[in-house]
PDB file of N, CA and C in Angstrom:
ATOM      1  N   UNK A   1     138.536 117.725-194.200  1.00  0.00           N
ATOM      2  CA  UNK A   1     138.013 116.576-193.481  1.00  0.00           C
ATOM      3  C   UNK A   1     138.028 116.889-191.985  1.00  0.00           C
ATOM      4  N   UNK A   2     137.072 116.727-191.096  1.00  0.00           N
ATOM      5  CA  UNK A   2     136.960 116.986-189.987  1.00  0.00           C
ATOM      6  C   UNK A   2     137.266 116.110-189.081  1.00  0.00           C
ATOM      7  N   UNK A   3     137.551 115.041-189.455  1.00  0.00           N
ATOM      8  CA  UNK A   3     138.001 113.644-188.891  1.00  0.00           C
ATOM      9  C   UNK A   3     138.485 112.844-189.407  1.00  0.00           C
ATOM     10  N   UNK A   4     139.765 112.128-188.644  1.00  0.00           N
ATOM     11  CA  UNK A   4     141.295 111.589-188.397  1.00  0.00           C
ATOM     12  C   UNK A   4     140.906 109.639-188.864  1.00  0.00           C
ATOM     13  N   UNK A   5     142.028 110.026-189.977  1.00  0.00           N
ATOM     14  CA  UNK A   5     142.015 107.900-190.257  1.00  0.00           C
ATOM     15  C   UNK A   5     143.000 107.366-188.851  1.00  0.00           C
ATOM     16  N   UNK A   6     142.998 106.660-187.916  1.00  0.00           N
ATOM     17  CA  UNK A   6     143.489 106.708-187.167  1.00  0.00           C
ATOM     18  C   UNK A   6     144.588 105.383-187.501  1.00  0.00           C
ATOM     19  N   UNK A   7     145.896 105.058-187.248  1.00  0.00           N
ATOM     20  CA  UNK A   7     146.289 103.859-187.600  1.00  0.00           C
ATOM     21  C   UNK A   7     146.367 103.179-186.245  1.00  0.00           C
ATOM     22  N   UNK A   8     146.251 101.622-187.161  1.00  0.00           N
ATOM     23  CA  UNK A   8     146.461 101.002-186.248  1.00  0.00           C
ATOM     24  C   UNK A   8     146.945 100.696-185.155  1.00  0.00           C
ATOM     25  N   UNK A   9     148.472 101.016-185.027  1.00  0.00           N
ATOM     26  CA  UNK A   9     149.362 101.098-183.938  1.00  0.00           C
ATOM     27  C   UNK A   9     148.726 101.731-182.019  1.00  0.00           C
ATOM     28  N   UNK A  10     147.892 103.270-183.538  1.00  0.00           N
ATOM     29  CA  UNK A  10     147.766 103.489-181.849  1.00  0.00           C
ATOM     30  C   UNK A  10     146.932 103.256-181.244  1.00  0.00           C
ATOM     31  N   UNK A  11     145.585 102.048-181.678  1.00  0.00           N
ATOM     32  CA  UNK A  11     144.690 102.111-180.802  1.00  0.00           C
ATOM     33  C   UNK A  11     144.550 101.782-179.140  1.00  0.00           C
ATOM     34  N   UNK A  12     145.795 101.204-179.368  1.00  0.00           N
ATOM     35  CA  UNK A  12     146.274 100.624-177.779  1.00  0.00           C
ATOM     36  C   UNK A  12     146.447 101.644-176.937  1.00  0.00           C
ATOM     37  N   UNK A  13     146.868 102.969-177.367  1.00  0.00           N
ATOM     38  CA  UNK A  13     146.945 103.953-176.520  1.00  0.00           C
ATOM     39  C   UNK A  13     145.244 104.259-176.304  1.00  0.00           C
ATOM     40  N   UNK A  14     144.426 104.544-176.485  1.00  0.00           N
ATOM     41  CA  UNK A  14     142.904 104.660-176.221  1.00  0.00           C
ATOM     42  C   UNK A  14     142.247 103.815-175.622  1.00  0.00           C
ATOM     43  N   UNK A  15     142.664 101.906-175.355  1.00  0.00           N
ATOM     44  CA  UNK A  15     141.513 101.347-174.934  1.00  0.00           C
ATOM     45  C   UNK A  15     141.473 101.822-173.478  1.00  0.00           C
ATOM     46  N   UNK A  16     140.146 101.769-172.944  1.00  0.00           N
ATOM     47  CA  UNK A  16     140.221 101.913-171.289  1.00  0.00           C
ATOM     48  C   UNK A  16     140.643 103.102-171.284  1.00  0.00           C
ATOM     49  N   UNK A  17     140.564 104.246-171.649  1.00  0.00           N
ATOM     50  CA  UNK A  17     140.999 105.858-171.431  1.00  0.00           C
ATOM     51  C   UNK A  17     139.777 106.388-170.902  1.00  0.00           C
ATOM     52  N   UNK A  18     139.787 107.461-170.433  1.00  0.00           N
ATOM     53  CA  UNK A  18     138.980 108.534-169.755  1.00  0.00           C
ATOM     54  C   UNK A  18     138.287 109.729-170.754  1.00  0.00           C
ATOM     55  N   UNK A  19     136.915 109.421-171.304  1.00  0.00           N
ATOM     56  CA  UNK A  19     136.939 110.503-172.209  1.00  0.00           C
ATOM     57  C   UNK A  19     136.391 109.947-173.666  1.00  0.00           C
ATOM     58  N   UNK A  20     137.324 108.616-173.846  1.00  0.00           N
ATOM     59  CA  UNK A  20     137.021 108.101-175.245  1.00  0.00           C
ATOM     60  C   UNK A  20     136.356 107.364-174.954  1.00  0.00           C
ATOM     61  N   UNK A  21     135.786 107.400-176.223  1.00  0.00           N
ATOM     62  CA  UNK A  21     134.696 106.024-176.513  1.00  0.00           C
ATOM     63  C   UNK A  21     134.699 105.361-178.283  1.00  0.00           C
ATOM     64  N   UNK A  22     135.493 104.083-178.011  1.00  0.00           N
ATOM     65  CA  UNK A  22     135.391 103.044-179.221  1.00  0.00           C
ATOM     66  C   UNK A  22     134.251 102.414-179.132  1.00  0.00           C
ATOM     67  N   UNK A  23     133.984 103.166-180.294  1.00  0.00           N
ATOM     68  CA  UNK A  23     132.139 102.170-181.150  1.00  0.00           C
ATOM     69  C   UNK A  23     133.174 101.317-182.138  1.00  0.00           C
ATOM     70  N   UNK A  24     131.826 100.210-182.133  1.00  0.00           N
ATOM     71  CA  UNK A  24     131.912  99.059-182.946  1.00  0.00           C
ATOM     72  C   UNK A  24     130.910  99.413-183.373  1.00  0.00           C
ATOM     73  N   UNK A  25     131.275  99.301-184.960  1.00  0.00           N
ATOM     74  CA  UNK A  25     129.703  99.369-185.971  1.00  0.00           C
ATOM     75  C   UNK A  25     129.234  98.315-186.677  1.00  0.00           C
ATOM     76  N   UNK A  26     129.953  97.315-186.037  1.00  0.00           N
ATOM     77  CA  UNK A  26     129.433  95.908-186.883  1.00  0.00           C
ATOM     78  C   UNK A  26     128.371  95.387-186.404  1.00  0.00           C
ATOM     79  N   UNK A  27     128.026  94.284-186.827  1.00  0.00           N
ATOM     80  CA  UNK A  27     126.832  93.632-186.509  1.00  0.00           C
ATOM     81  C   UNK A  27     126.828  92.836-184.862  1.00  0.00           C
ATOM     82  N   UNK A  28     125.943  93.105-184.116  1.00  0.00           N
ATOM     83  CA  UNK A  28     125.951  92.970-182.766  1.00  0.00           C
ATOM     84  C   UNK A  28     126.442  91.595-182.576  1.00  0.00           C
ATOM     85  N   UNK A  29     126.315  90.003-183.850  1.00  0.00           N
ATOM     86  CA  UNK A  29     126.693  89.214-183.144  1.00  0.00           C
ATOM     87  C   UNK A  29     128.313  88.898-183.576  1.00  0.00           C
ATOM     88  N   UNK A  30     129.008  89.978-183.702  1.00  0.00           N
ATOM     89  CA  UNK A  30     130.070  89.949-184.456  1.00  0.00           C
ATOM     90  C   UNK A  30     130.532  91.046-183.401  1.00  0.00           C
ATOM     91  N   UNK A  31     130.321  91.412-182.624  1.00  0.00           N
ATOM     92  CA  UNK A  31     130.782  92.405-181.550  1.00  0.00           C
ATOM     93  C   UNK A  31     131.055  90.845-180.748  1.00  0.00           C
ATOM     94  N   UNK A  32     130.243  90.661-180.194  1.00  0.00           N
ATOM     95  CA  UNK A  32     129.709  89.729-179.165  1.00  0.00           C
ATOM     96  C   UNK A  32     131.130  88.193-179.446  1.00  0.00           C
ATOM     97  N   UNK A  33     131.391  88.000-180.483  1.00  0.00           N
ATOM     98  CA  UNK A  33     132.323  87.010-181.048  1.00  0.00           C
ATOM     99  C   UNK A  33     133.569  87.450-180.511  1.00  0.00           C
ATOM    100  N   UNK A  34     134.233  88.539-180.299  1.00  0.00           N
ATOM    101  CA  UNK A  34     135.179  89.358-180.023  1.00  0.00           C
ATOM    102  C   UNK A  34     135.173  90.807-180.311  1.00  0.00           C
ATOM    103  N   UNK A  35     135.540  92.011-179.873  1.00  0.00           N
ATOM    104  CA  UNK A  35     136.101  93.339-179.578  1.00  0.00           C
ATOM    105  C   UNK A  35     137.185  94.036-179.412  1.00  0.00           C
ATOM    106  N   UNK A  36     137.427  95.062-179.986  1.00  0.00           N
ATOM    107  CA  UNK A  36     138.617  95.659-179.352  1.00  0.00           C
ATOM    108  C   UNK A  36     138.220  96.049-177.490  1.00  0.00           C
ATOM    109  N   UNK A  37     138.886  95.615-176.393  1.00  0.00           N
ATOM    110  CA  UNK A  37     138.625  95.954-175.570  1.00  0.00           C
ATOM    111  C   UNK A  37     137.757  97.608-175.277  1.00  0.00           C
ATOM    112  N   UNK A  38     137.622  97.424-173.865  1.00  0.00           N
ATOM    113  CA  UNK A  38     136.476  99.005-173.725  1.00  0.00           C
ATOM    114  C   UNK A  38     135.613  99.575-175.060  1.00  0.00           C
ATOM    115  N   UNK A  39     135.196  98.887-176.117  1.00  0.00           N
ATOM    116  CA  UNK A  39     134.365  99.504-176.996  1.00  0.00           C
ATOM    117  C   UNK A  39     132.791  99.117-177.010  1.00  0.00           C
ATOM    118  N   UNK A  40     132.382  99.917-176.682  1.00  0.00           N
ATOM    119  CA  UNK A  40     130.834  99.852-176.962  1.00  0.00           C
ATOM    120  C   UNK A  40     130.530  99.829-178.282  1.00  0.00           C
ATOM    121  N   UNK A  41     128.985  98.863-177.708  1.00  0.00           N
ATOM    122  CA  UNK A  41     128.382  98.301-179.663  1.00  0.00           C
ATOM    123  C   UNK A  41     127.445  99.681-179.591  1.00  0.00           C
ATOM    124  N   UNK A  42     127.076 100.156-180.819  1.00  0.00           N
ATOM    125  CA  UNK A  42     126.018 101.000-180.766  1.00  0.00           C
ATOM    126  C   UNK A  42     124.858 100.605-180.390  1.00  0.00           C
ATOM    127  N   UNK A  43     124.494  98.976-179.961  1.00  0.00           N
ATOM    128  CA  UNK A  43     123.082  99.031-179.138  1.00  0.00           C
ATOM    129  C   UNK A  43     123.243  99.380-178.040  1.00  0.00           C
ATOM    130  N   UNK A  44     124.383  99.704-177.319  1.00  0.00           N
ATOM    131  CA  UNK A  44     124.953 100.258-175.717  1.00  0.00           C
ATOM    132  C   UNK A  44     124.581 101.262-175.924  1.00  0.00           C
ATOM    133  N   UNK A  45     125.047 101.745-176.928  1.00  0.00           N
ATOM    134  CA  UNK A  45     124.866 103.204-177.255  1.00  0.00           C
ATOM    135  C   UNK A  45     123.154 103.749-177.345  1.00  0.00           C
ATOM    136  N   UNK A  46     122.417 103.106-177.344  1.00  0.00           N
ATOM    137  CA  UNK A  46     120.756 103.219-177.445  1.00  0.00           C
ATOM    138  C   UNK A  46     120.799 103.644-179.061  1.00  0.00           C
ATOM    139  N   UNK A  47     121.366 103.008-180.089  1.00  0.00           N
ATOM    140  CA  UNK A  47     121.492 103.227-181.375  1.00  0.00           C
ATOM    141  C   UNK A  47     121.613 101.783-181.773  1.00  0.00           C
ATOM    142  N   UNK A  48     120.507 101.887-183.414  1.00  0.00           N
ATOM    143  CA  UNK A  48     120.979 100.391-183.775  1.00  0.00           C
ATOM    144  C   UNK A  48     121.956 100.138-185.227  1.00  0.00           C
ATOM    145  N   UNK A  49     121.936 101.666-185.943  1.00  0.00           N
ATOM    146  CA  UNK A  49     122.231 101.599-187.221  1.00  0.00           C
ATOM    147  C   UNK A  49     123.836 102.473-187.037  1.00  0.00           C
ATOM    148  N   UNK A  50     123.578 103.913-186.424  1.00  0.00           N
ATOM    149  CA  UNK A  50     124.247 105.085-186.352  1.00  0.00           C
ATOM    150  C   UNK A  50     124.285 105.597-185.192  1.00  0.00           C
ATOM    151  N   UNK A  51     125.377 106.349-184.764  1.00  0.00           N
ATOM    152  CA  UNK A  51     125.619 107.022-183.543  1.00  0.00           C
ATOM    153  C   UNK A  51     124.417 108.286-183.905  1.00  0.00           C
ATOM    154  N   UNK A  52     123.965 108.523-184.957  1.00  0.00           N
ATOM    155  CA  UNK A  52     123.116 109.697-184.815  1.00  0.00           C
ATOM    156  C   UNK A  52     121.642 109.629-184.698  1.00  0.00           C
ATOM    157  N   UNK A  53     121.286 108.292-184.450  1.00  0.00           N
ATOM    158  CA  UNK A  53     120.175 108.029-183.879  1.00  0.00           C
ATOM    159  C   UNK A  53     120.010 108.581-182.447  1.00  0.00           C
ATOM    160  N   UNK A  54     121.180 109.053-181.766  1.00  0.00           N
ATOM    161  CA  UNK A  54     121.480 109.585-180.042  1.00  0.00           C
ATOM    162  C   UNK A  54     122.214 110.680-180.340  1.00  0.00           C
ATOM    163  N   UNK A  55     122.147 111.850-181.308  1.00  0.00           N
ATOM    164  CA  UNK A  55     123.441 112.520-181.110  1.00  0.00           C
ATOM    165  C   UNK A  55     123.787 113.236-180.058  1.00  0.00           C
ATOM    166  N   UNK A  56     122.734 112.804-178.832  1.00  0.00           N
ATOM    167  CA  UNK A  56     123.395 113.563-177.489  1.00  0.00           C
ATOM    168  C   UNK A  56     124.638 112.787-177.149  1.00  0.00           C
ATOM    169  N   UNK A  57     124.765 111.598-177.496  1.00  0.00           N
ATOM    170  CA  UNK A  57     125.872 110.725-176.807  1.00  0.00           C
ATOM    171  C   UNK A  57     127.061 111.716-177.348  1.00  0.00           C
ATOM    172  N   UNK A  58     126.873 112.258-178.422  1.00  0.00           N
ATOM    173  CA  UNK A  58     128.246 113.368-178.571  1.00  0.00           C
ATOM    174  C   UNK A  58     128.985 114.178-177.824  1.00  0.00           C
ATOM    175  N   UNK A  59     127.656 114.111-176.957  1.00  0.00           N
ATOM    176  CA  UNK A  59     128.140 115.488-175.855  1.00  0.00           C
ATOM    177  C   UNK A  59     128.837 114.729-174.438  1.00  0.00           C
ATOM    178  N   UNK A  60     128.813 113.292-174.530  1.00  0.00           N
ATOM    179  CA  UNK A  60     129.193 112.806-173.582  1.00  0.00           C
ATOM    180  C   UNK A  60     130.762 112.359-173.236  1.00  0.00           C
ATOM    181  N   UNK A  61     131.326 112.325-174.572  1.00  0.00           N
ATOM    182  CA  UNK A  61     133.112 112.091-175.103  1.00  0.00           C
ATOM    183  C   UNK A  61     133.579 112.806-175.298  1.00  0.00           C
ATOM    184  N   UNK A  62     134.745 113.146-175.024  1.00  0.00           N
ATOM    185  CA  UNK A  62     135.928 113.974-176.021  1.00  0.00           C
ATOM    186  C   UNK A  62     136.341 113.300-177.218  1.00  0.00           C
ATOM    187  N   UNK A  63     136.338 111.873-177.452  1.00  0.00           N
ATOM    188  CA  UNK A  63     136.815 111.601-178.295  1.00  0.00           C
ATOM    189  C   UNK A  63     136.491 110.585-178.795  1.00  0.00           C
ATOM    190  N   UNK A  64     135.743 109.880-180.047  1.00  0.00           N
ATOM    191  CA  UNK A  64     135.206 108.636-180.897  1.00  0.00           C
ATOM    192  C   UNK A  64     136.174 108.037-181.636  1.00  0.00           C
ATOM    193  N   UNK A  65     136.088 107.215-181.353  1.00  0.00           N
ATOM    194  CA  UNK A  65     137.366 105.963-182.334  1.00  0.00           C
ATOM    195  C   UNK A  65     136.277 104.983-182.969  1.00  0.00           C
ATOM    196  N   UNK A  66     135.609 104.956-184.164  1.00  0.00           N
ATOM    197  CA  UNK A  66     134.995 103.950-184.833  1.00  0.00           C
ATOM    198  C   UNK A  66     135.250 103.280-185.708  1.00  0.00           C
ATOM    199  N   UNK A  67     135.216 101.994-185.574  1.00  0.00           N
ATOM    200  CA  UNK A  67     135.392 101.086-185.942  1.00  0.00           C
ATOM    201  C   UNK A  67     134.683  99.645-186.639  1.00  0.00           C
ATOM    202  N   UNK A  68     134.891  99.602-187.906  1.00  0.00           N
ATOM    203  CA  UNK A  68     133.607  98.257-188.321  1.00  0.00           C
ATOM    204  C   UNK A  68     134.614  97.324-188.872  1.00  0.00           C
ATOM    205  N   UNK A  69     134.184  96.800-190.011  1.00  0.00           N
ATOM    206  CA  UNK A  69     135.175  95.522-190.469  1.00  0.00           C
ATOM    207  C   UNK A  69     136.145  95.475-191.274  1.00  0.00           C
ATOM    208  N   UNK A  70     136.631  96.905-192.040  1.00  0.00           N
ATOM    209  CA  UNK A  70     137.264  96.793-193.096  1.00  0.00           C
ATOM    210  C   UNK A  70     137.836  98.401-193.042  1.00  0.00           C
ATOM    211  N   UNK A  71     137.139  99.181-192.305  1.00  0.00           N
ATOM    212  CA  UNK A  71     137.112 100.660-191.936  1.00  0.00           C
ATOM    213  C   UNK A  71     136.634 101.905-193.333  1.00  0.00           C
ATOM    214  N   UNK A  72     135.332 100.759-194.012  1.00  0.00           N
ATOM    215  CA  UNK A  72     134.464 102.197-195.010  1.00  0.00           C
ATOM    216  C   UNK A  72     133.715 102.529-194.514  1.00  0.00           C
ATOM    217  N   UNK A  73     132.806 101.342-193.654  1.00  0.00           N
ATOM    218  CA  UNK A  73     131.690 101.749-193.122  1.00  0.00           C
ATOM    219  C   UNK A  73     131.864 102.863-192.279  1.00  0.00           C
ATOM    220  N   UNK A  74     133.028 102.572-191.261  1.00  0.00           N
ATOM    221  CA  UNK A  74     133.091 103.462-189.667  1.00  0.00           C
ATOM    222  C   UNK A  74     133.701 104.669-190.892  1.00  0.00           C
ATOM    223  N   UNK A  75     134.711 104.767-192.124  1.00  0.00           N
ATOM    224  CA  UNK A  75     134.623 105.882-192.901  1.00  0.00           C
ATOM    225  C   UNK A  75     133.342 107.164-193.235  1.00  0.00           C
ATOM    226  N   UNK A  76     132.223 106.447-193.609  1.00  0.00           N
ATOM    227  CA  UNK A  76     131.433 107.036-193.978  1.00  0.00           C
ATOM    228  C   UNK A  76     130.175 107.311-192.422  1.00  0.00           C
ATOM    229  N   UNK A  77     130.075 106.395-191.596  1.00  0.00           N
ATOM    230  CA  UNK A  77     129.789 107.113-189.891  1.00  0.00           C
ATOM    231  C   UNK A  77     130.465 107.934-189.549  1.00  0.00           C
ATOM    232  N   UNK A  78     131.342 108.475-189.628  1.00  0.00           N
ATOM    233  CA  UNK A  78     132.740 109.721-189.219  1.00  0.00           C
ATOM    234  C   UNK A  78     131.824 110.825-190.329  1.00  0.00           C
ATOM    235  N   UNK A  79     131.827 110.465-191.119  1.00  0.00           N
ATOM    236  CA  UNK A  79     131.480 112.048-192.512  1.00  0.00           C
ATOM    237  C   UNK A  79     130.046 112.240-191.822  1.00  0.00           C
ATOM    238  N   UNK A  80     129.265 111.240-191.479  1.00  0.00           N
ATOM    239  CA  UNK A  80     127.773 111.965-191.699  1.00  0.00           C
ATOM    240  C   UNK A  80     127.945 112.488-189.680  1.00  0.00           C
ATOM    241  N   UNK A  81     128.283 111.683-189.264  1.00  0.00           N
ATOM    242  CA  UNK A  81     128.846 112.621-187.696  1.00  0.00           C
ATOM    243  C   UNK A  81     129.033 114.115-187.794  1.00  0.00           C
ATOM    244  N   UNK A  82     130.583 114.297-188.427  1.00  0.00           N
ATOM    245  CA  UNK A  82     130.279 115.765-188.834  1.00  0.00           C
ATOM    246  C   UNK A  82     130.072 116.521-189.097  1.00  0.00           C
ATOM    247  N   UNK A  83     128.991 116.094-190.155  1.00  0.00           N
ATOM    248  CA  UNK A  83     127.664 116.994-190.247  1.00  0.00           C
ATOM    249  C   UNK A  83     126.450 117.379-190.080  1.00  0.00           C
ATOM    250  N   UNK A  84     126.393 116.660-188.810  1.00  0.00           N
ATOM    251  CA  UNK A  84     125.354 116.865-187.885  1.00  0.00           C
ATOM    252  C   UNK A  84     125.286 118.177-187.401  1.00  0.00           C
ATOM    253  N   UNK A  85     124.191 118.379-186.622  1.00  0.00           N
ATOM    254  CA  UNK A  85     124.366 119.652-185.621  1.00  0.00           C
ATOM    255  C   UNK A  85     125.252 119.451-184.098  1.00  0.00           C
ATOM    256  N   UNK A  86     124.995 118.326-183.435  1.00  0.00           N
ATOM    257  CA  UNK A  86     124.692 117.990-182.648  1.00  0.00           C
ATOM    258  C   UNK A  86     126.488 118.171-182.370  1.00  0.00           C
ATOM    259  N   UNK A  87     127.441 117.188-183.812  1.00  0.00           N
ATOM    260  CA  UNK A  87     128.871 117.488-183.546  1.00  0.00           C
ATOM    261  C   UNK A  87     129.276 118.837-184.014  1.00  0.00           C
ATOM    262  N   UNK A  88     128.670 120.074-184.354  1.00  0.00           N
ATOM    263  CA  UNK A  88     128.764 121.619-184.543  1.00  0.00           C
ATOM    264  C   UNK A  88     128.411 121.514-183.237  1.00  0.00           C
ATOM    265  N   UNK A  89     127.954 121.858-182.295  1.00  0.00           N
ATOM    266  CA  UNK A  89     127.623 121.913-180.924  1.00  0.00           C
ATOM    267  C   UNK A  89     129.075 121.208-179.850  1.00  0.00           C
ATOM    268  N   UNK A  90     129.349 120.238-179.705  1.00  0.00           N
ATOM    269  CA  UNK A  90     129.898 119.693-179.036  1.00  0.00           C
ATOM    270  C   UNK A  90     131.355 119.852-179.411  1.00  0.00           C
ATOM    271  N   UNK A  91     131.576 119.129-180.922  1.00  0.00           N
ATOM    272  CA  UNK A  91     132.577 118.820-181.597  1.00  0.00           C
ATOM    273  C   UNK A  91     134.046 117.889-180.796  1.00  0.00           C
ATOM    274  N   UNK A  92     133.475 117.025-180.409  1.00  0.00           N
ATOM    275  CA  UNK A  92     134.568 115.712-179.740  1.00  0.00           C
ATOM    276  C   UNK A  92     135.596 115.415-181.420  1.00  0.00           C
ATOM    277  N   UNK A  93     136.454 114.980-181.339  1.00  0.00           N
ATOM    278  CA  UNK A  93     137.503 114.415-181.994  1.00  0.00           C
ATOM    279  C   UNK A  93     137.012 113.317-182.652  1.00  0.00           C
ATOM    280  N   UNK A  94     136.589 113.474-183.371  1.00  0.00           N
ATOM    281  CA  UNK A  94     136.484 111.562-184.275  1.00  0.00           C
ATOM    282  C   UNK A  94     137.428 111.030-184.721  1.00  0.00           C
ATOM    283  N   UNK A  95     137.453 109.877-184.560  1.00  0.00           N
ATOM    284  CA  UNK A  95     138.457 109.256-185.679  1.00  0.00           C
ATOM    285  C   UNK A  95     137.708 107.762-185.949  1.00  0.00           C
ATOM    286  N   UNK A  96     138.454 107.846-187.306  1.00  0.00           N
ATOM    287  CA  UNK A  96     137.903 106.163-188.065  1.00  0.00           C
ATOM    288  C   UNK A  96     138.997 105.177-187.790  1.00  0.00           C
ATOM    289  N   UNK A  97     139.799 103.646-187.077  1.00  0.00           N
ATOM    290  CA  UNK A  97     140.277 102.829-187.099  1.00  0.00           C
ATOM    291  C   UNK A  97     140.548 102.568-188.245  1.00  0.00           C
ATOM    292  N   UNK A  98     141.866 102.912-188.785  1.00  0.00           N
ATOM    293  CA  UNK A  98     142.266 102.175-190.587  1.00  0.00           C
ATOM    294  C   UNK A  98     142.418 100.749-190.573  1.00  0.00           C
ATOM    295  N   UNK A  99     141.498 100.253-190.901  1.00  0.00           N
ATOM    296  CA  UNK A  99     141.481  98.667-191.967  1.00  0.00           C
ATOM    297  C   UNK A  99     140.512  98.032-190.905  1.00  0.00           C
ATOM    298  N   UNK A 100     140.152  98.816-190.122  1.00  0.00           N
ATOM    299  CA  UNK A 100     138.725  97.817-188.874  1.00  0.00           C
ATOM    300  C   UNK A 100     139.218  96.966-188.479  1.00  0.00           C
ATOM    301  N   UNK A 101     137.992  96.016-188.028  1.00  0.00           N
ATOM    302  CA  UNK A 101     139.279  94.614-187.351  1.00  0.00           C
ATOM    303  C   UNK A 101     139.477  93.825-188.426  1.00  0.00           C
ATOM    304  N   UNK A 102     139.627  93.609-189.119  1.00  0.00           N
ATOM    305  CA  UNK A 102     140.311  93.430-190.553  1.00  0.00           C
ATOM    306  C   UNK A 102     141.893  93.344-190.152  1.00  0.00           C
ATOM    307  N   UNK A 103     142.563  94.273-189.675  1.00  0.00           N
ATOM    308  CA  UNK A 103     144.064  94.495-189.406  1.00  0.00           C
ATOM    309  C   UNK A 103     144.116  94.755-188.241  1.00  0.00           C
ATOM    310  N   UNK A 104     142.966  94.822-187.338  1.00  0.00           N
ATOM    311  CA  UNK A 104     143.597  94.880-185.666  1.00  0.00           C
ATOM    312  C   UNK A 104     144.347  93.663-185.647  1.00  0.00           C
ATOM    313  N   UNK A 105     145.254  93.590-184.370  1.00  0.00           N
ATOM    314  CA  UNK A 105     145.972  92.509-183.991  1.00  0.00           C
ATOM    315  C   UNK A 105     145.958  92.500-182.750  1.00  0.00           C
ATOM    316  N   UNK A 106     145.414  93.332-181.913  1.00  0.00           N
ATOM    317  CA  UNK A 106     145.343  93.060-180.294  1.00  0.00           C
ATOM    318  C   UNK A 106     144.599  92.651-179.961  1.00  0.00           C
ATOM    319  N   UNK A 107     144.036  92.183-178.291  1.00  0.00           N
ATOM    320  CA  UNK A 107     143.748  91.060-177.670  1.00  0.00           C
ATOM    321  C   UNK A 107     142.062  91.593-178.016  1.00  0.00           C
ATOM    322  N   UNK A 108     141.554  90.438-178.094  1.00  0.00           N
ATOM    323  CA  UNK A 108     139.788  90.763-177.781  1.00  0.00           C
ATOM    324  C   UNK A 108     139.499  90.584-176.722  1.00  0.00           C
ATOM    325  N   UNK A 109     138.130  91.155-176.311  1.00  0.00           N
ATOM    326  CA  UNK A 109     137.399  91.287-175.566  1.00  0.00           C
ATOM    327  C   UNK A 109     136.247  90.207-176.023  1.00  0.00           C
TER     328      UNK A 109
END
């Protein structure tokens, strides 16, 4: 596996960091309701489905923390990520948020 189930605990160490970038893969008006702080929706991202609608944005992070509602979806965005070209080229750190906001417990945005 080329990319990390990340737990919960530590997302607090990542919000607002230098480098990372937390996608939200849920539905834009379900971003918009609340967020994990500093995370961009993938329409920020100039994407409406998948980060690989842009896979230059790969080249722009060291590191992806994604995140949807339950954490299969942002599961299965992490697998088809790394098998892109684009993350063979770059290769930033992915990781999937275990249980999405489903089990976050910190403050929204």
């Amino acid at each position: 596996m080329q990319f990390e189930i990340m737990p919960q605990y530590e997302i607090s160490r990542y919000i607002g960091k230098e480098g990372v970038c937390i996608v939200d893969i849920r539905a834009y008006d379900k971003y918009l309701k609340g967020h994990i702080p500093s995370a961009y929706h993938l329409k920020s991202l100039g994407c409406s489905k998948s980060l690989l609608e842009n896979p230059g944005v790969l080249g722009r992070y060291r590191h992806f923390i994604i995140y949807c509602d339950r954490g299969v979806s942002s599961i299965n965005e992490c697998m088809d990520i790394c098998d892109c070209d684009h993350y063979k080229k770059f290769r930033p750190r992915i990781s999937s948020l275990y249980g999405g906001m489903a089990f976050y417990r910190g403050k929204l945005a």
